[in-house]
Protein backbone atom coordinates (compact mmCIF):
# COMPACT_ATOMS: atom_id res chain seq x y z
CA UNK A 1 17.72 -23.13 45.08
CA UNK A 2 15.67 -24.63 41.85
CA UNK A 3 13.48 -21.00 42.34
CA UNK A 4 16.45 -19.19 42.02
CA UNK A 5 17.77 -20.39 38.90
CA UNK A 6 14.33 -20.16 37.31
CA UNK A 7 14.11 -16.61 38.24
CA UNK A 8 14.25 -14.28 34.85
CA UNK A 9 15.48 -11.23 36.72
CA UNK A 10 18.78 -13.16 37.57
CA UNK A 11 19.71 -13.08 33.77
CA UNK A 12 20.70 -10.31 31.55
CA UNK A 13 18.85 -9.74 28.27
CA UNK A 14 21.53 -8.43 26.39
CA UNK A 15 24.22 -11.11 26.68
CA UNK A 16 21.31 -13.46 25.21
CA UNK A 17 21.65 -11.50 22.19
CA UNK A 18 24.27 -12.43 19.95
CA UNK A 19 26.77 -9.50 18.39
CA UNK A 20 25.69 -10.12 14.83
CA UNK A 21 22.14 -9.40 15.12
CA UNK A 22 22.67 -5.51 13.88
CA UNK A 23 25.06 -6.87 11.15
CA UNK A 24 21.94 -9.62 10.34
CA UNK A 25 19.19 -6.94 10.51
CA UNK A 26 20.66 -4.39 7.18
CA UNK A 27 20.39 -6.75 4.87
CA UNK A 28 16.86 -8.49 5.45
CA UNK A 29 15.65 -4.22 5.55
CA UNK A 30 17.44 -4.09 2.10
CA UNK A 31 15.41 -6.86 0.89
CA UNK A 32 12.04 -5.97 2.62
CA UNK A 33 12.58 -2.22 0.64
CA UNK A 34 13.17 -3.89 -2.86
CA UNK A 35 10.43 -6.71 -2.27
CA UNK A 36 8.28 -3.54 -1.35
CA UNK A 37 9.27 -1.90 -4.33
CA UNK A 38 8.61 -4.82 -6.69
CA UNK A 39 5.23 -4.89 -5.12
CA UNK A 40 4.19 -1.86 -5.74
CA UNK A 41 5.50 -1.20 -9.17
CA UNK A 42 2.77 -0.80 -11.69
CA UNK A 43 2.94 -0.74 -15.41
CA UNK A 44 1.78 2.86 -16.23
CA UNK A 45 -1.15 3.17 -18.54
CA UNK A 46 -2.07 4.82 -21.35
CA UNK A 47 -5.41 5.45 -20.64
CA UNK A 48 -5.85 8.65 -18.05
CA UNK A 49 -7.40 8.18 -14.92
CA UNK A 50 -6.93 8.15 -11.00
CA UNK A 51 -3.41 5.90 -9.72
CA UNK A 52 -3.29 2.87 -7.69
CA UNK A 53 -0.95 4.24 -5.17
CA UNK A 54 -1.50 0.78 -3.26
CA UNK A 55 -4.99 0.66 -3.51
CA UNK A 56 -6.14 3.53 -2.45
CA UNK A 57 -6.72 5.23 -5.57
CA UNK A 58 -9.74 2.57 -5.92
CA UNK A 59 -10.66 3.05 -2.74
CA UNK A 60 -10.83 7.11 -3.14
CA UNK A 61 -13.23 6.58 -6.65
CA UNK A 62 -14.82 4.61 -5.14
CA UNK A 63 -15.95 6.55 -2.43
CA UNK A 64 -16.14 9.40 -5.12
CA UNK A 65 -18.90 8.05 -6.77
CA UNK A 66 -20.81 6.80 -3.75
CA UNK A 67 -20.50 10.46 -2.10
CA UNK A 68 -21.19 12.62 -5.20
CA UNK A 69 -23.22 10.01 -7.40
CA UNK A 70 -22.34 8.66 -10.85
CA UNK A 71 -23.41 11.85 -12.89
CA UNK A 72 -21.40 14.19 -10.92
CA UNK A 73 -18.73 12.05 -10.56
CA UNK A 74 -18.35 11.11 -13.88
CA UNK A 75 -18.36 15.13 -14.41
CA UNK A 76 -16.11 15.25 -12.24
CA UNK A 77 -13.43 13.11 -13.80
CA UNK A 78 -13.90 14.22 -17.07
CA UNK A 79 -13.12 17.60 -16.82
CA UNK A 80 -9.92 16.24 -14.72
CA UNK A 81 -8.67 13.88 -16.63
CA UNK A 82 -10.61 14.12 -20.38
CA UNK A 83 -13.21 12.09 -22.25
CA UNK A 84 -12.00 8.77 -22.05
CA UNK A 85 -10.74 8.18 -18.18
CA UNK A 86 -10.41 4.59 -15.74
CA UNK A 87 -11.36 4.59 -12.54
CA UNK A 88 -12.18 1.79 -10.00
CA UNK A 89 -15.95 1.06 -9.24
CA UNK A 90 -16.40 -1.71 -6.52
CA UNK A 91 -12.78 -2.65 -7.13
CA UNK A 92 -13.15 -3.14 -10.84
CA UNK A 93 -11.76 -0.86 -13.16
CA UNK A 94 -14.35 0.86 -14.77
CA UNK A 95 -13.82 3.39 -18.06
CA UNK A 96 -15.89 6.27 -18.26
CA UNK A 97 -16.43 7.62 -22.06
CA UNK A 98 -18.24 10.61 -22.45
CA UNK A 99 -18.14 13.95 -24.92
């Protein structure tokens, strides 16, 4: 008798659920989406260059410069972006000035 009320398969999952938890659930997305937002808002900058897009921009110069090298890279950016252009090295920005 003490084995059968232990038994989980006796019990249905759903009535352990409570009604509200849908009603509950909207409001804690609304404020994951606008504490996302906040996170990810960046002051934009004056000075040209690749974007942080969540870190991968850094990530993506990064690996720029470590696949083409720093001459070609720094080519590279210049005739993108101009003379005077920020990129990530490491994860530290890093402006490249060049004419």
């Amino acid at each position: 008798m003490v084995l059968e009320t232990l038994n989980p398969t006796q019990y249905n999952i759903t009535s352990l659920v409570p009604d509200t938890m849908p009603v509950a659930t909207v409001p804690v997305l609304i404020l994951m989406c606008f504490l996302f937002l906040i996170w990810n808002h960046e002051e934009t900058s004056s000075i040209p260059g690749p974007g942080y897009c969540m870190g991968i921009g850094p990530l993506i110069s990064h690996g720029r410069f470590l696949w083409m090298g720093v001459g070609n890279a720094c080519n590279y950016y210049n005739k993108t972006y101009g003379e005077f252009v920020r990129v990530w090295i490491s994860g530290e920005e890093t402006f490249i000035i060049s004419k």
